[in-house]
N, C-alpha and C. Protein backbone atom coordinates (compact mmCIF):
# COMPACT_ATOMS: atom_id res chain seq x y z
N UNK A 1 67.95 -43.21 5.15
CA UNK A 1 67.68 -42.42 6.32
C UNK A 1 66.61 -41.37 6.04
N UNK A 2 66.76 -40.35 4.80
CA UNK A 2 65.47 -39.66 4.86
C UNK A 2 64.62 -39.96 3.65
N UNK A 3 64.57 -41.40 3.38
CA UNK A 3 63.47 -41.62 2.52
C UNK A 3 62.55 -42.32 3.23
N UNK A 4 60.84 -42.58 2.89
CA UNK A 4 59.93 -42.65 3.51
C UNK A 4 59.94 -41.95 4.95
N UNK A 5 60.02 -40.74 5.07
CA UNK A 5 60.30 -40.05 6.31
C UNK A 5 58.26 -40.04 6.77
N UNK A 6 57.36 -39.64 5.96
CA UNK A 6 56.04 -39.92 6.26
C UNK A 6 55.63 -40.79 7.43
N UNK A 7 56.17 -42.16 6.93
CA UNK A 7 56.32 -43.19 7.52
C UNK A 7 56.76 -43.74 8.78
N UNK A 8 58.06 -43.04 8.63
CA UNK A 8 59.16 -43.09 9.79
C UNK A 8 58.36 -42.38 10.95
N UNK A 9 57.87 -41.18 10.57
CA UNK A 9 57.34 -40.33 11.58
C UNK A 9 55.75 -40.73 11.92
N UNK A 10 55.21 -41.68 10.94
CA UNK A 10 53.95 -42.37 11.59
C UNK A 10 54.59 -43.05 12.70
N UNK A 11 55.50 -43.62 12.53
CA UNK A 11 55.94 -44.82 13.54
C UNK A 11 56.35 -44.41 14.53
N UNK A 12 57.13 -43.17 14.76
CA UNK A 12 57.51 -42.71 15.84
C UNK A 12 56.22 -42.22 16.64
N UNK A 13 55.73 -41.57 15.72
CA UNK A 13 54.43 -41.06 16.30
C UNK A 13 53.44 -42.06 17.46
N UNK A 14 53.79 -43.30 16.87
CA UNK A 14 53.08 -45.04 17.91
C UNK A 14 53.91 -45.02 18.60
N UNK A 15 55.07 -45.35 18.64
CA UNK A 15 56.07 -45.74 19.85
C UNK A 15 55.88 -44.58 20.52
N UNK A 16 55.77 -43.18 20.33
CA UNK A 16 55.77 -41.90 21.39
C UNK A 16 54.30 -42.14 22.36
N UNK A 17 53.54 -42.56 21.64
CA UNK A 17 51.93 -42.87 22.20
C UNK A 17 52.21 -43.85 23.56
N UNK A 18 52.47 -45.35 22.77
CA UNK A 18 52.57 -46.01 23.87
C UNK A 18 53.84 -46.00 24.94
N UNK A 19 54.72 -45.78 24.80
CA UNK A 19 55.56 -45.36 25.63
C UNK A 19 54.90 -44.21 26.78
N UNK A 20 54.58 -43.17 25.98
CA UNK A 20 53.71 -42.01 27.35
C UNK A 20 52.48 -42.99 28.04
N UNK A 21 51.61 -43.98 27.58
CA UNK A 21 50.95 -44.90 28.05
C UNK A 21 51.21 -45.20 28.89
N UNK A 22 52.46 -46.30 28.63
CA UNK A 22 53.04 -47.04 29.76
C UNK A 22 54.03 -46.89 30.80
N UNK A 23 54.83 -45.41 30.70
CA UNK A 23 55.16 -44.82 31.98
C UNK A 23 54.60 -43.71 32.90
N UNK A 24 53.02 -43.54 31.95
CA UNK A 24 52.08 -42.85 32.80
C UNK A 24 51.24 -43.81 34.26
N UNK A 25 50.83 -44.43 33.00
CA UNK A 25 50.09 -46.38 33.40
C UNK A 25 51.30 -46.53 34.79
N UNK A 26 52.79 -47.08 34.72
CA UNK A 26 53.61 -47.23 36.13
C UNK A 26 53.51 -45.87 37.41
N UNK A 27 53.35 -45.01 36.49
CA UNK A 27 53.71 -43.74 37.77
C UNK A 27 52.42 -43.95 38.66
N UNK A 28 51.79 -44.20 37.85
CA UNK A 28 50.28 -43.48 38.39
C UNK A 28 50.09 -45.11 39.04
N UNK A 29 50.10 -46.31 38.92
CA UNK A 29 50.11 -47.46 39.58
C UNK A 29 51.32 -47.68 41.28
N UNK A 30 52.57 -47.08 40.73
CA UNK A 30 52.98 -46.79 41.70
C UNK A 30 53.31 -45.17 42.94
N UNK A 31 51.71 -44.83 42.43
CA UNK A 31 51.78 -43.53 43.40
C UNK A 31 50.48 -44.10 44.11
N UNK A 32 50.02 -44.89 43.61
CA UNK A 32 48.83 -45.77 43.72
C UNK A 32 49.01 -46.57 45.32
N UNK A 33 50.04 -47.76 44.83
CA UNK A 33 50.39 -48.56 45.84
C UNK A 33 51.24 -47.86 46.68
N UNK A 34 51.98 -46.52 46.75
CA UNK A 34 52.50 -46.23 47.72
C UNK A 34 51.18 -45.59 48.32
N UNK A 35 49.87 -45.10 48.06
CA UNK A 35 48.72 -44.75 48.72
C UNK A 35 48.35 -45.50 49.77
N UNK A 36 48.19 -46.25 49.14
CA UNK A 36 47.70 -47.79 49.39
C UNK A 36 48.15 -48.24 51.13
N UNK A 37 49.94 -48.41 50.87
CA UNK A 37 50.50 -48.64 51.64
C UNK A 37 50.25 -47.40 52.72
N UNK A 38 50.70 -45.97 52.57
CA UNK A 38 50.23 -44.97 53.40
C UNK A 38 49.16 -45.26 54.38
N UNK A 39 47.77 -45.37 53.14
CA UNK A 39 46.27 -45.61 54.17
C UNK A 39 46.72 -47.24 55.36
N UNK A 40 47.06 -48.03 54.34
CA UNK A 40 46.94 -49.55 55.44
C UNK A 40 47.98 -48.90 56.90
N UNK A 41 48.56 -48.38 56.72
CA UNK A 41 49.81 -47.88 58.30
C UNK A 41 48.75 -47.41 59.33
N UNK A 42 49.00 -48.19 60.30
CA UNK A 42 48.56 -47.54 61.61
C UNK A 42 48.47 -46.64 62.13
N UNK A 43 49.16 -45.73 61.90
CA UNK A 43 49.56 -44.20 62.38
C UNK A 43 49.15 -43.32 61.07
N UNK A 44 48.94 -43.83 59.89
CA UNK A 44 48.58 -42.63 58.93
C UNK A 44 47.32 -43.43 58.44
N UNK A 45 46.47 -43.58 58.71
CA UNK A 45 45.32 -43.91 58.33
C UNK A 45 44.37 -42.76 57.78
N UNK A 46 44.43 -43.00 56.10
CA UNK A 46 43.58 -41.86 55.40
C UNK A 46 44.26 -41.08 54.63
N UNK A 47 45.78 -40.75 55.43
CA UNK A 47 46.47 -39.90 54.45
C UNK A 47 47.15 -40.23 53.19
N UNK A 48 46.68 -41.79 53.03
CA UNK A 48 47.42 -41.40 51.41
C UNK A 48 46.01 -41.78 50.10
N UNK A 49 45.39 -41.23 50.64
CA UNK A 49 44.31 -40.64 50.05
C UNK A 49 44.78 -40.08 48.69
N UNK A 50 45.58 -38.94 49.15
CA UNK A 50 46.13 -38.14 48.14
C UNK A 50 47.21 -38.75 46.98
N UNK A 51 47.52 -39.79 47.54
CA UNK A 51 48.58 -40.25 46.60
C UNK A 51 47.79 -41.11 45.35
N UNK A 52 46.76 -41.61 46.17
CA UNK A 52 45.65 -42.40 45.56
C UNK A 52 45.09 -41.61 44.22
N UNK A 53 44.70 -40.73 44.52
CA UNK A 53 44.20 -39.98 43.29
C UNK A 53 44.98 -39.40 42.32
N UNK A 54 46.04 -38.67 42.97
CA UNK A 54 47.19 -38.21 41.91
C UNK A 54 47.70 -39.57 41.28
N UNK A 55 47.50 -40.58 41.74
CA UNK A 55 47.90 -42.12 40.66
C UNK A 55 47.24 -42.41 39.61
N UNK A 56 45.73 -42.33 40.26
CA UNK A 56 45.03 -42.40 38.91
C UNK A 56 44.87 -41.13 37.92
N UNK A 57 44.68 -40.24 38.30
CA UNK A 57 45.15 -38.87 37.50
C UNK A 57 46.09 -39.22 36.77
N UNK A 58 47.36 -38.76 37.03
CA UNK A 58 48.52 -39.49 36.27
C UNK A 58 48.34 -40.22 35.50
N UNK A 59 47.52 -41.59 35.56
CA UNK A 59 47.41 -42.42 34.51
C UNK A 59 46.06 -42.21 33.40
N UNK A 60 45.31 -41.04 33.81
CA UNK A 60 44.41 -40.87 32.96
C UNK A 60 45.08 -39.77 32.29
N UNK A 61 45.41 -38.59 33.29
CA UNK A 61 45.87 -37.66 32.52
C UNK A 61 47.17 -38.06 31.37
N UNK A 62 48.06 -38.31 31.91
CA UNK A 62 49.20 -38.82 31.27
C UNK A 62 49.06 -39.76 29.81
N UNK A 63 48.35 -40.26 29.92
CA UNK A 63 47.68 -41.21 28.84
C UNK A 63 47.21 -40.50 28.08
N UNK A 64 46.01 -39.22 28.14
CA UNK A 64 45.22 -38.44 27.28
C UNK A 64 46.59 -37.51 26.37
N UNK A 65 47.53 -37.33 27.53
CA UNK A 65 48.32 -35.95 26.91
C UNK A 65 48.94 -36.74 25.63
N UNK A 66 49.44 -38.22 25.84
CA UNK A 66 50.44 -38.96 25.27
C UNK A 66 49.61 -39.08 23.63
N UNK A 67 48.24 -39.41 24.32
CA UNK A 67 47.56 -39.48 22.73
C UNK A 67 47.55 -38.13 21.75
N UNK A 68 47.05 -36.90 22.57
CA UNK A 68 47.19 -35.72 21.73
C UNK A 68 48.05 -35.48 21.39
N UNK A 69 49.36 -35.82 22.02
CA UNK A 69 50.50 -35.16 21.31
C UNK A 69 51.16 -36.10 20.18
N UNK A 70 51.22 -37.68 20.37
CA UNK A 70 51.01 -38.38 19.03
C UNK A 70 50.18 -38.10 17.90
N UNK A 71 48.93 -37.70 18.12
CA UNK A 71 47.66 -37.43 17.19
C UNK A 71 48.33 -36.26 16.56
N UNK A 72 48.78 -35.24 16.79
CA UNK A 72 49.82 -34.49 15.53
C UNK A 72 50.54 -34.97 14.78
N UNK A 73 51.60 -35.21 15.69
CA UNK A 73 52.75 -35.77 15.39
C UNK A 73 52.28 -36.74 14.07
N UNK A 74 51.32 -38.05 14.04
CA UNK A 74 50.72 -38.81 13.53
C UNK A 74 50.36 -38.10 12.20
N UNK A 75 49.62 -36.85 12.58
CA UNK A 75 48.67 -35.93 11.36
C UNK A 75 50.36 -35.30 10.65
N UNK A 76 50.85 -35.17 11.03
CA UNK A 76 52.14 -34.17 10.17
C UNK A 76 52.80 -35.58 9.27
N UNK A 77 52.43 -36.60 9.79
CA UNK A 77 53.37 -37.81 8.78
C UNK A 77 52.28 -38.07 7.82
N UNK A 78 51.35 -38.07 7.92
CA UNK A 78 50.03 -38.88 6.96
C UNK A 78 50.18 -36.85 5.98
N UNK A 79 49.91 -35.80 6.59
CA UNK A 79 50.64 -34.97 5.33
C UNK A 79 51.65 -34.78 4.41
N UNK A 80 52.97 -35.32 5.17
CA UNK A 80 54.17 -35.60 4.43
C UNK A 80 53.59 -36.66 3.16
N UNK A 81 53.25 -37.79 3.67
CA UNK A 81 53.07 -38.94 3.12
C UNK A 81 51.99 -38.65 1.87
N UNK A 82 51.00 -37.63 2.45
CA UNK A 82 50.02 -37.11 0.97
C UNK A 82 50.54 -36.45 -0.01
N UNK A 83 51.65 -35.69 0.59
CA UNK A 83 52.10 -34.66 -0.13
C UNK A 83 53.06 -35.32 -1.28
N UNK A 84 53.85 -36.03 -0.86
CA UNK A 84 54.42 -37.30 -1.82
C UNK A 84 54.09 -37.77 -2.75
N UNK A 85 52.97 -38.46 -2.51
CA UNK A 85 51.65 -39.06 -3.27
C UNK A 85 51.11 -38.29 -4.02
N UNK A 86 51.13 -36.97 -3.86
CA UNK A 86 50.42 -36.09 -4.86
C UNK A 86 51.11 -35.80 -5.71
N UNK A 87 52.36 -35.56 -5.45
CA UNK A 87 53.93 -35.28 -6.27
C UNK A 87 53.99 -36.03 -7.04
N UNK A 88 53.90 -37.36 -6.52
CA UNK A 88 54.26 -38.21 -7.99
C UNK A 88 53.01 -38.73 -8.74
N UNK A 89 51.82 -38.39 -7.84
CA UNK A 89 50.71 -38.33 -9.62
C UNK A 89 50.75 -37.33 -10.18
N UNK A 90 51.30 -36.02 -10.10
CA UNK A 90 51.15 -34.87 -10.93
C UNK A 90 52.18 -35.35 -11.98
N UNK A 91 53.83 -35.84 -11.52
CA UNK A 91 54.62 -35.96 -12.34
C UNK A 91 54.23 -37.49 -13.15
N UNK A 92 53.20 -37.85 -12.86
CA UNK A 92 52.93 -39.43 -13.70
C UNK A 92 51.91 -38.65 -14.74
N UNK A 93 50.93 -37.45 -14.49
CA UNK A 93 50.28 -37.00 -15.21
C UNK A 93 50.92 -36.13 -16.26
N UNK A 94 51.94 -35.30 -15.73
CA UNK A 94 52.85 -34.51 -16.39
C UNK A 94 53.93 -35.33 -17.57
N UNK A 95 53.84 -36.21 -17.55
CA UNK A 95 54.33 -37.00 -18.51
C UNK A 95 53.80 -37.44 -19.39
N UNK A 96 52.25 -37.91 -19.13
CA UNK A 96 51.57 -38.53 -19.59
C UNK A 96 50.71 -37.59 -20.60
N UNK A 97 50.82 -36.44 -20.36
CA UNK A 97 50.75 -35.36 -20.95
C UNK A 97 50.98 -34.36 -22.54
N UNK A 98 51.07 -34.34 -23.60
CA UNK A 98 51.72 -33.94 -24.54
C UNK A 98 51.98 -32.53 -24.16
N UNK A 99 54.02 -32.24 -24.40
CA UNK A 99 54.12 -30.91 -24.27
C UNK A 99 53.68 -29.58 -24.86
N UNK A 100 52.97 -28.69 -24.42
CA UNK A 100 52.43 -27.14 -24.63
C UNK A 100 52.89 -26.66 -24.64
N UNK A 101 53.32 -25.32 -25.44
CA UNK A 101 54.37 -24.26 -24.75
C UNK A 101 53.39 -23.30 -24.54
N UNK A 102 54.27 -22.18 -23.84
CA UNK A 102 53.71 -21.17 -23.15
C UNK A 102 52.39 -20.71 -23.53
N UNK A 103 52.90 -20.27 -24.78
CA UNK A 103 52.09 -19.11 -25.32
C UNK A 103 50.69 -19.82 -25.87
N UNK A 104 50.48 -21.19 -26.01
CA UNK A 104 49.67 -21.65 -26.60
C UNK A 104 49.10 -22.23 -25.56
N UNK A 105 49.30 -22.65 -24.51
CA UNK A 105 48.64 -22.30 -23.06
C UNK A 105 47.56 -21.63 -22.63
N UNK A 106 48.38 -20.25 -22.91
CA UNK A 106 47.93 -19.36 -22.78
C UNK A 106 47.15 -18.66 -23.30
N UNK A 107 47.24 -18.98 -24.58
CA UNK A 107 46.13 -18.34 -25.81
C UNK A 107 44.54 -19.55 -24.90
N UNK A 108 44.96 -20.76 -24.73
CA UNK A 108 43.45 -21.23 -24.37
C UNK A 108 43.02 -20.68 -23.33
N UNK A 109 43.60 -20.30 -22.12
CA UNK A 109 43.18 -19.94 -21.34
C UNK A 109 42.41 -18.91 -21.54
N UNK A 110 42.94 -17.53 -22.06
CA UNK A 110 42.49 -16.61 -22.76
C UNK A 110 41.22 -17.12 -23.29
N UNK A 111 41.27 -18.31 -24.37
CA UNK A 111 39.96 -18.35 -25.19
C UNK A 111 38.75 -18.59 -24.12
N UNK A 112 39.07 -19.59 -23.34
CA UNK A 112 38.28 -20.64 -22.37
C UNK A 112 37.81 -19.43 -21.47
N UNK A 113 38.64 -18.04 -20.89
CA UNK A 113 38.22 -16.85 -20.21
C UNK A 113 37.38 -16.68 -20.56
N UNK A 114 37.17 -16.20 -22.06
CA UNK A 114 36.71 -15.49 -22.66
C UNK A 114 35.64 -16.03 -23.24
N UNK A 115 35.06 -17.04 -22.90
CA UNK A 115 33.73 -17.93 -23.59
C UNK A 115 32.90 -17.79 -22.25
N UNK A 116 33.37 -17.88 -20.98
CA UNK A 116 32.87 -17.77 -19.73
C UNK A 116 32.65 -16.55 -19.66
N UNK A 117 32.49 -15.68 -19.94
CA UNK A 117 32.36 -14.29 -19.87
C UNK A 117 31.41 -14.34 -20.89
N UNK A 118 31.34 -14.64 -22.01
CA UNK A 118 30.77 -14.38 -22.84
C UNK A 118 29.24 -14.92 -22.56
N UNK A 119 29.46 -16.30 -21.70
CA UNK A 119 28.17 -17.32 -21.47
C UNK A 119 27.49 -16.21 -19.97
N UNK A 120 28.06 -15.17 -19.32
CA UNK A 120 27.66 -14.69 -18.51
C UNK A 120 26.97 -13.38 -19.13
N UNK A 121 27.73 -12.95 -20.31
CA UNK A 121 26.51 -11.83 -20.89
C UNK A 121 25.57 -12.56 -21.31
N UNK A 122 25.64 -13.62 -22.33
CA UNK A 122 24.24 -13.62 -22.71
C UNK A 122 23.59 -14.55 -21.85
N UNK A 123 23.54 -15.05 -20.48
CA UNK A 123 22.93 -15.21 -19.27
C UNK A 123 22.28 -14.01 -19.06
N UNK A 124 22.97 -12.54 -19.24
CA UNK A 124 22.18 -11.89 -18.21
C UNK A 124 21.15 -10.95 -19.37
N UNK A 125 21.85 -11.02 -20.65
CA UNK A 125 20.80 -10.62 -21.60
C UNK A 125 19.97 -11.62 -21.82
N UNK A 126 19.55 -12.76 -21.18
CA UNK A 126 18.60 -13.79 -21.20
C UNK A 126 17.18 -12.94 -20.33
N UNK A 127 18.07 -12.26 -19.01
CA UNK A 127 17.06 -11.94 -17.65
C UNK A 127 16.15 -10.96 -17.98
């Protein structure tokens, strides 16, 4: 259940997409044909004008929102999923590694500081 969750949530992330697609796609088809029907009536000729456009709206708008809000959703699983991936090459590197202790760490760092500093004086006693 919460392993490959990255994944899980790419996938949800598609089914949330097309699903908002395709009950945007019906609303907006059937606000459409009830237009449709409106204008063809004898007595309301013109007025469903309005229904006409709020159909296709609906299906454009509705469609755009469905993608942006997948397109996160989408981006937060492909981070999970990096973040994973990075986890376990550090710990494939961290192994692969011979153990250091602290202090001897630390003494290089110190040294390695301290050569960079050193390559910056005589840089500037070069100028």
């Amino acid at each position: 259940m919460y392993t490959n969750v990255g994944r899980k949530i790419k996938g949800a992330a598609v089914f949330a997409f097309w699903v908002g697609v395709i009950v945007s796609c019906i609303i907006g088809f059937v606000l459409i044909i009830i237009g449709i029907k409106i204008s063809s009536s004898y007595y309301q000729q013109g007025s469903g004008m309005t229904q006409i456009i709020a159909g296709l709206a609906i299906a454009i708008v509705g469609s755009i929102c469905s993608w942006l809000g997948s397109l996160s959703l989408y981006g937060f699983g492909e981070l999970i999923e990096y973040s994973r991936k990075m986890e376990d090459d550090i710990n494939t590197i961290s192994t692969k590694l011979p153990k250091v202790g602290f202090d001897k760490a630390f003494s290089s760092f110190q040294t390695n500081r301290e050569l960079s500093e050193g390559s910056a004086e005589h840089a500037s006693r070069n100028e």
